[in-house]
Protein backbone atom coordinates (compact mmCIF):
# COMPACT_ATOMS: atom_id res chain seq x y z
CA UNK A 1 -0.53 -9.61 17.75
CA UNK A 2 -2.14 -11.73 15.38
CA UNK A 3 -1.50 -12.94 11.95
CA UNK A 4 -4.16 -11.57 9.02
CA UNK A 5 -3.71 -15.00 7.34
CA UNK A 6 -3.78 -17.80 9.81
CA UNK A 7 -4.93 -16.38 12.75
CA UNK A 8 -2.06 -17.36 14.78
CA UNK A 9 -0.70 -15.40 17.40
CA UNK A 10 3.05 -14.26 17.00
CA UNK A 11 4.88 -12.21 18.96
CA UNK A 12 5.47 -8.60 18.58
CA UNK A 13 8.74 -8.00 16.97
CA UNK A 14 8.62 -10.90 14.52
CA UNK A 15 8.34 -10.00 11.05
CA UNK A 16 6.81 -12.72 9.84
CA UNK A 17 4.39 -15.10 11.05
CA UNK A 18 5.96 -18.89 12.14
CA UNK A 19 2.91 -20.64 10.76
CA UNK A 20 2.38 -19.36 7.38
CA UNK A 21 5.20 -16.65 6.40
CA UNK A 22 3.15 -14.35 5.77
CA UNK A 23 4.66 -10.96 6.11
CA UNK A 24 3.59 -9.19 9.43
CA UNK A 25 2.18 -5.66 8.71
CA UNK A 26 2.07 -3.38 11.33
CA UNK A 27 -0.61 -0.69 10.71
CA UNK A 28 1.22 2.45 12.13
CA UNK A 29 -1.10 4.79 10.73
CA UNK A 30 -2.79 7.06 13.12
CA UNK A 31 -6.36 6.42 13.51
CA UNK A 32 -9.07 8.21 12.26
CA UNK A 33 -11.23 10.20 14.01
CA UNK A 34 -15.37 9.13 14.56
CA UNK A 35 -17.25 11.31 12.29
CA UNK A 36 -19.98 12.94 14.19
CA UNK A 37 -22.73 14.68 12.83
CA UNK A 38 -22.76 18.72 13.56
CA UNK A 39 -23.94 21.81 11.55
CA UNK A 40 -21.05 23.51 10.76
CA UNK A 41 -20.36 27.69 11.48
CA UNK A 42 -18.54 28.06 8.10
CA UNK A 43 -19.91 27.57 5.08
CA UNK A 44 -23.89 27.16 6.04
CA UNK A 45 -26.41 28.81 3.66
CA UNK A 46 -29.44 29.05 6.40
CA UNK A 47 -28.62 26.63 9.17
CA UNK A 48 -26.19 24.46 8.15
CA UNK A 49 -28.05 21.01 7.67
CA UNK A 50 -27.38 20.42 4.16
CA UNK A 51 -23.41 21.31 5.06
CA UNK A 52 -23.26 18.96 8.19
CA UNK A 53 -24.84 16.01 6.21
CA UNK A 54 -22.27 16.63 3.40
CA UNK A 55 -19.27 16.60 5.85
CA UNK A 56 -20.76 13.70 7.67
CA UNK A 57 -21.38 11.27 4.27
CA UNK A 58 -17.67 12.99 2.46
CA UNK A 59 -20.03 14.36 -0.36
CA UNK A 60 -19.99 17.67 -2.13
CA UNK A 61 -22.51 20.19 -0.38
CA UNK A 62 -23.70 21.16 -3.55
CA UNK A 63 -24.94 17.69 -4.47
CA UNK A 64 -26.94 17.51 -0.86
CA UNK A 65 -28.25 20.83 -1.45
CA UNK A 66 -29.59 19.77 -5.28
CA UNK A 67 -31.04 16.48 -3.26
CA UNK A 68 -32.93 18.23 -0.49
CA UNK A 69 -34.15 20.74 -3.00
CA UNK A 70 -35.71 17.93 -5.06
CA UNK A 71 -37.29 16.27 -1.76
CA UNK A 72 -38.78 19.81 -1.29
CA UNK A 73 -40.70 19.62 -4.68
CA UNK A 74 -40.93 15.75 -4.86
CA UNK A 75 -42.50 14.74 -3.46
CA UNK A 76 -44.35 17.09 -2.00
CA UNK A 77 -42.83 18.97 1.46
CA UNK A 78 -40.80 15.82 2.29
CA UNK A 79 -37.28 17.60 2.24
CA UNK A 80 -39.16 20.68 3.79
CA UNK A 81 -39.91 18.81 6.17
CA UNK A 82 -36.66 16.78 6.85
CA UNK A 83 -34.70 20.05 6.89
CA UNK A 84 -36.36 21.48 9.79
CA UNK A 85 -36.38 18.25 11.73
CA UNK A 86 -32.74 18.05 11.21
CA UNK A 87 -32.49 21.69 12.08
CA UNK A 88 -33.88 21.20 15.42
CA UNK A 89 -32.37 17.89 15.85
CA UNK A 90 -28.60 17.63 14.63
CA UNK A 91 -26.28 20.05 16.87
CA UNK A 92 -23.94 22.65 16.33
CA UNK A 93 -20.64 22.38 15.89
CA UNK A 94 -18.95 23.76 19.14
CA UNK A 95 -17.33 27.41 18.69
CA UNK A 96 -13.36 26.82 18.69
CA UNK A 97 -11.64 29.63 20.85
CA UNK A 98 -8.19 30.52 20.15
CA UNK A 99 -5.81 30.11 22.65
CA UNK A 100 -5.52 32.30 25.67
CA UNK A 101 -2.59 34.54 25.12
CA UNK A 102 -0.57 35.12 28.17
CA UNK A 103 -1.02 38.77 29.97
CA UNK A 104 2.15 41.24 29.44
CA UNK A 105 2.72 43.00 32.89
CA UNK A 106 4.75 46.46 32.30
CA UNK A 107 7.74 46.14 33.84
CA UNK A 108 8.55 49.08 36.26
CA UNK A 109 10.82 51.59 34.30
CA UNK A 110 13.63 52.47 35.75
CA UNK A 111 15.16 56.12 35.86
């Protein structure tokens, strides 16, 4: 590990760094996941672009669906246009099965 103020390496359980004292954080917060670009299932209007691209950039869908309706007007057919290239281009999200519940075999009953 390595100190965020000098540089210096110190050792793992040493709470602050021998060089500077600065306090060592430790960043024990779990990491996030890579945002990937998908059209969602849920919540898609016709095929999901203007949904994907607002859970891709953390915006409200309703502001990338007032955008892309503007690029549709002005100027002319550019939105149209980037829609359905992004329609044919970004992919879908994957279909999330539930979990496979396990088979209940009838016992014999007994007389």
């Amino acid at each position: 590990m390595y100190c965020a103020c000098c540089g210096k390496e110190i050792p793992e359980n040493f709470r602050f760094c021998s060089e500077c004292g600065a306090p060592v954080t430790q960043n024990t917060s779990p990491a996030r996941p890579p945002r990937v670009l998908r059209r969602p299932h849920l919540g898609r209007k016709i095929a999901g672009v203007c949904a994907g691209l607002a859970n891709y950039m953390d915006l409200d869908v309703t502001l990338v669906r007032i955008i892309v309706l503007c690029l549709i007007f002005w100027p002319p057919g550019i939105g149209l246009i980037l829609y359905v290239v992004c329609w044919i281009v970004v992919p879908q999200e994957p279909f999330l099965l539930p979990p496979a519940r396990p088979s209940v075999e009838s016992a014999p009953v007994q007389s």
